[in-house]
Protein backbone atom coordinates (compact mmCIF):
# COMPACT_ATOMS: atom_id res chain seq x y z
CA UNK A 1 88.83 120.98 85.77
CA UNK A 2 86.46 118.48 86.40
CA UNK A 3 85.62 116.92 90.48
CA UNK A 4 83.48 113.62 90.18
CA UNK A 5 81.51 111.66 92.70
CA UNK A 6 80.26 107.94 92.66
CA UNK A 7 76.88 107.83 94.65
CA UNK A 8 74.72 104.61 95.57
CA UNK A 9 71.48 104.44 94.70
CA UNK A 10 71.11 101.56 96.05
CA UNK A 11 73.11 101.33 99.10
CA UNK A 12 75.58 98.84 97.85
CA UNK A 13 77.80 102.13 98.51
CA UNK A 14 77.06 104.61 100.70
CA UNK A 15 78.28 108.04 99.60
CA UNK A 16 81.64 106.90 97.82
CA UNK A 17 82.49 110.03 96.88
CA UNK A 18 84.67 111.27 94.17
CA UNK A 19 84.48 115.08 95.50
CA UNK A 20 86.38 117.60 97.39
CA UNK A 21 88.27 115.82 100.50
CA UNK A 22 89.41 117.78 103.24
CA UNK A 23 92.79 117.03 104.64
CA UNK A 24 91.64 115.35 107.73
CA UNK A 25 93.70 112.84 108.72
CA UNK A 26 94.60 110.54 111.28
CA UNK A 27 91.40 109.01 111.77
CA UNK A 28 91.88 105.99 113.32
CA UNK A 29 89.28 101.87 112.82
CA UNK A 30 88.07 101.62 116.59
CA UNK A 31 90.66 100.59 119.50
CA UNK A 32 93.66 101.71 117.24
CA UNK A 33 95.37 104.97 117.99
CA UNK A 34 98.00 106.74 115.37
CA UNK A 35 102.08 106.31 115.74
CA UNK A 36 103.04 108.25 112.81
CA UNK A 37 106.06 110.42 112.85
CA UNK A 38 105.65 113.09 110.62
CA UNK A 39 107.60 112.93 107.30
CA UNK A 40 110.13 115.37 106.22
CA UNK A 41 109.10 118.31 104.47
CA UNK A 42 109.88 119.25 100.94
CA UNK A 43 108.87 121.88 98.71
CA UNK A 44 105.73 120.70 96.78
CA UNK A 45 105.11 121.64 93.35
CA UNK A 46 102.67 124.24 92.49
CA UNK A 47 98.53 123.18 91.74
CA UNK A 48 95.85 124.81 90.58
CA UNK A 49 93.01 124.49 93.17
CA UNK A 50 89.78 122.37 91.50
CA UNK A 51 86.45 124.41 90.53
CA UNK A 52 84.05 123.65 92.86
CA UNK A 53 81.37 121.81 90.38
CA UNK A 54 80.56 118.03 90.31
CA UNK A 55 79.27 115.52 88.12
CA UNK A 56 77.43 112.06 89.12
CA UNK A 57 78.13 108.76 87.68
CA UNK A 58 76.25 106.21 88.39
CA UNK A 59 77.29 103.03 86.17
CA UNK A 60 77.15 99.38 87.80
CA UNK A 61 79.04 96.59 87.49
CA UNK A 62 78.52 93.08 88.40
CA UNK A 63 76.71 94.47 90.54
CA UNK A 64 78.98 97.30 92.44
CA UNK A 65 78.43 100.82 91.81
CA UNK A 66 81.21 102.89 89.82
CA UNK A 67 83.62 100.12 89.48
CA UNK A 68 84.72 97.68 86.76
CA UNK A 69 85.87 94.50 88.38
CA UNK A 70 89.04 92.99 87.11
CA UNK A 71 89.99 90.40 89.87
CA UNK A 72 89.71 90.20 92.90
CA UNK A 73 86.34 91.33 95.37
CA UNK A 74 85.29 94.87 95.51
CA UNK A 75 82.40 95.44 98.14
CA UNK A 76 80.35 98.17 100.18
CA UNK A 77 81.59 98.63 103.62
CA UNK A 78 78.67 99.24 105.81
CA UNK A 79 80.84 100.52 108.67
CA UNK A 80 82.34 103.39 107.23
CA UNK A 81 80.58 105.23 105.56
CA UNK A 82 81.54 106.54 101.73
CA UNK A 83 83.78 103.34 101.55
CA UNK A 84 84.67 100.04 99.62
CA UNK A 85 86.28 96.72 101.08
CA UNK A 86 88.99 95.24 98.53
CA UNK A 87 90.07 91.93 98.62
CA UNK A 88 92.51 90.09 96.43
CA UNK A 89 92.07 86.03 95.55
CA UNK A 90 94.53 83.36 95.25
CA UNK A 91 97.84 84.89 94.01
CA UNK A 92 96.30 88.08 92.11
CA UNK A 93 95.66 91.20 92.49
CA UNK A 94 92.22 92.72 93.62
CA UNK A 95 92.46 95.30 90.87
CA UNK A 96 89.03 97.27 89.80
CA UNK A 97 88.68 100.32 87.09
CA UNK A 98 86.95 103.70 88.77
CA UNK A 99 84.31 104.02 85.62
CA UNK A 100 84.29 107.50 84.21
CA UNK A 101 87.40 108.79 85.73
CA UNK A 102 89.53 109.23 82.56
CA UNK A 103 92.62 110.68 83.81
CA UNK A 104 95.55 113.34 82.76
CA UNK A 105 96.64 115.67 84.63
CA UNK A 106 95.12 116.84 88.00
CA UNK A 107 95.20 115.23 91.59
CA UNK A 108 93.89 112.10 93.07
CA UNK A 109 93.67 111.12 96.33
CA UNK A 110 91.92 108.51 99.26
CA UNK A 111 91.93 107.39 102.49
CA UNK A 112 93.71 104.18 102.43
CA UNK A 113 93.40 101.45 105.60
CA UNK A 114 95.21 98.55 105.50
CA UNK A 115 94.51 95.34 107.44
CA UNK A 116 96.30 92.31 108.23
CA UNK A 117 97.64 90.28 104.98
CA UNK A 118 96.45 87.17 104.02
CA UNK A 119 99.70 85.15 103.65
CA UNK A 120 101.19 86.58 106.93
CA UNK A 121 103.95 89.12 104.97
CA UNK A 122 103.47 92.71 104.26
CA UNK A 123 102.09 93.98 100.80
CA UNK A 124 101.13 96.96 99.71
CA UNK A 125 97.28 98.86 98.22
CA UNK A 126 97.03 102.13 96.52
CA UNK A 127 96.38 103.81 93.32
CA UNK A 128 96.39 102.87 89.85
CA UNK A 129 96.38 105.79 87.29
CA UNK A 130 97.02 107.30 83.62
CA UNK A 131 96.01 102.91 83.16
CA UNK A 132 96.01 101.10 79.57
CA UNK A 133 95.26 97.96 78.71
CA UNK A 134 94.45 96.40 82.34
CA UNK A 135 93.27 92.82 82.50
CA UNK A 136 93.09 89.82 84.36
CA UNK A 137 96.24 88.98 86.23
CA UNK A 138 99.18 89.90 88.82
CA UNK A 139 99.95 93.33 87.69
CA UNK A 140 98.79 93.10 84.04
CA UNK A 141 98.03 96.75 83.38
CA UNK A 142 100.36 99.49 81.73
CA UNK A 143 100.52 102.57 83.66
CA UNK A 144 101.95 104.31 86.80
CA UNK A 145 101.01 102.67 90.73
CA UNK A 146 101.18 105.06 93.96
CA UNK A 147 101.08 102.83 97.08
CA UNK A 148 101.83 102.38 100.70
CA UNK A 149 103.49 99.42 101.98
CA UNK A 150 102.74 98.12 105.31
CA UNK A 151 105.32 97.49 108.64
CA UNK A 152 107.30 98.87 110.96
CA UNK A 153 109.71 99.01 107.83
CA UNK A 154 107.37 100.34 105.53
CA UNK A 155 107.50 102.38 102.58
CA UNK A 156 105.40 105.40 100.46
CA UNK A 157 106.12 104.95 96.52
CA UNK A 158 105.32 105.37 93.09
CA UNK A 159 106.39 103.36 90.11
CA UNK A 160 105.61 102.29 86.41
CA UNK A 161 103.93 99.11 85.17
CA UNK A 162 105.14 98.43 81.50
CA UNK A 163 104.62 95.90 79.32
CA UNK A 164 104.99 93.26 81.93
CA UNK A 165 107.65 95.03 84.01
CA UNK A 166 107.95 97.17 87.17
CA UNK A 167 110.14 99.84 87.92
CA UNK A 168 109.89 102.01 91.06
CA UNK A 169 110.32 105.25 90.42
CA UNK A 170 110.79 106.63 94.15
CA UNK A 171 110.35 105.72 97.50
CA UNK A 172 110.47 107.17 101.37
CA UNK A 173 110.53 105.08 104.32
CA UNK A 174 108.00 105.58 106.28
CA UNK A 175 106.19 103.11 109.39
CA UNK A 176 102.24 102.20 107.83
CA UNK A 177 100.60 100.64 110.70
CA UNK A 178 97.69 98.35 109.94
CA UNK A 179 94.27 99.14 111.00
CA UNK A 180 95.40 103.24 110.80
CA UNK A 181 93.49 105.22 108.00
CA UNK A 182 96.09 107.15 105.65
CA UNK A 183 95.30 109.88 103.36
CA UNK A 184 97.33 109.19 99.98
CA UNK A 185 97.43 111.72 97.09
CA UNK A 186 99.13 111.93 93.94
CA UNK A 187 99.62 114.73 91.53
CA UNK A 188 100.19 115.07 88.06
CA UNK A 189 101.09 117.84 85.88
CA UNK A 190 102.60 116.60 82.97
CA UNK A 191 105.41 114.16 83.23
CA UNK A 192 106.18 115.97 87.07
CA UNK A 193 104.09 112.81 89.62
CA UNK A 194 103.64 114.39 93.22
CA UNK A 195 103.41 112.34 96.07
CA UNK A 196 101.90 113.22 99.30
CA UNK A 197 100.61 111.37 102.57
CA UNK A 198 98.75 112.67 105.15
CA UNK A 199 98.74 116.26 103.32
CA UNK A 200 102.61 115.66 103.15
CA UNK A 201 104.61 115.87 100.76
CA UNK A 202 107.23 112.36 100.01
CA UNK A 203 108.68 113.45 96.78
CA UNK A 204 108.41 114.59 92.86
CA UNK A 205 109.05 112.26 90.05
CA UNK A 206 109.93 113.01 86.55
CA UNK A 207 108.40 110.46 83.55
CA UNK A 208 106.75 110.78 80.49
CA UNK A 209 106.10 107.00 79.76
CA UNK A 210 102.16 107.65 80.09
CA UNK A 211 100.09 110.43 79.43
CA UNK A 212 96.84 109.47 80.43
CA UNK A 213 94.18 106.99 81.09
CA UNK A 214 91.95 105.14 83.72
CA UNK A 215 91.60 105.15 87.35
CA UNK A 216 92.41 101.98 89.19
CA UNK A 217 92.36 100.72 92.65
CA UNK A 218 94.48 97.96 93.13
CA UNK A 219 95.58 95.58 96.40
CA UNK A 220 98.27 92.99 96.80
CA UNK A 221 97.04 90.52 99.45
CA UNK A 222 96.23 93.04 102.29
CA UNK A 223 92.63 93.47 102.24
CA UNK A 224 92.31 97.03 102.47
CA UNK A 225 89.22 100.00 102.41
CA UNK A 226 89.30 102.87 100.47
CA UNK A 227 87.49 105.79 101.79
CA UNK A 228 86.33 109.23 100.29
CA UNK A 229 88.12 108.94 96.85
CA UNK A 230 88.59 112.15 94.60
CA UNK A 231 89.58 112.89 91.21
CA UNK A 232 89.97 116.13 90.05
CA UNK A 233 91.31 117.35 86.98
């Protein structure tokens, strides 16, 4: 098992990490205070705990540390620190490839914040993974998407992008308030998918449609910040 970390050399990021996270959660973007009920508990699945190594990357492109652009804007965020401001354009997707972060089995997770949508309705951010074939486009990739959807009435998944269709594979009700930093990890051993937020668990999945690939970050017209990504496998 393999942890990785992206580090700036230049500043453009400052200390996105793909390393061990802790579980602290809650953390709340100045004058906003945390609502969240706590969800249900379920047995999780059993992991293996990562070994404690690390290896750097430090690849650029178009000028942003780690990632590969597809669409949208992918930017340091000076504020917080370790962290990257995603924007989508026009009708797309912001949508960016993690560089180096093939992906199998293992855990990923980040600290997801979601502001307020740029056509006034609630969408959704989170985590691209085991990706093929991603390019430019609403939602053309092939692979499986773990996300959080914003509102009062909003909603932890996972589902499957293939060959131009989605199907959601599970889902939990849960409130996402905007502005409110969320941890969101997902698990894979195999064709078991583990959800969990806040150190949580939402639910298992069984599918074997993909076995592995790259590591996306993708946002549908909430600008959103990732914070403190890991991948470990």
């Amino acid at each position: 098992m393999v942890g990785y970390y992206i580090n700036d050399s230049r500043g453009s990021f400052d200390n996105l990490e793909i390393a061990t996270l802790s579980n602290t959660t809650g953390a709340t973007v100045p004058s906003n205070e945390s609502t969240n009920d706590e969800p249900e508990l379920t047995e999780p699945m059993d992991t293996v705990e990562p070994e404690e190594h690390t290896q750097a990357f430090s690849n650029e492109f178009d000028g942003y540390l780690g990632l590969t652009t597809i669409d949208g804007s992918f930017t340091g965020n000076y504020a917080y620190e370790g962290s990257v401001y995603a924007v989508s354009e026009g009708g797309n997707d912001a949508f960016a490839i993690v560089n180096g972060a093939h992906f199998a089995n293992g855990s990923i997770s980040s600290k997801i914040t979601l502001y307020d949508p740029i056509d006034g309705n609630n969408h959704d951010s989170g985590i691209a993974f085991r990706v093929k074939d991603a390019s430019s486009g609403n939602d053309t990739y092939n692979g499986y998407f773990v996300g959080i959807r914003a509102g009062s009435d909003g909603t932890v998944f996972i589902g499957k992008q293939q060959d131009g269709k989605w199907t959601e594979l599970a889902s939990k009700s849960r409130s996402i308030d905007s502005r409110l930093v969320y941890n969101l990890n997902v698990k894979a051993n195999g064709s078991t998918l583990s959800v969990y937020l806040n150190g949580e668990h939402m639910f298992n999945v069984l599918d074997s449609s993909f076995v592995e690939g790259d590591v996306a970050l993708r946002v549908l017209r909430m600008p959103t910040i990732y914070q403190n990504i890991e991948i470990t496998e």
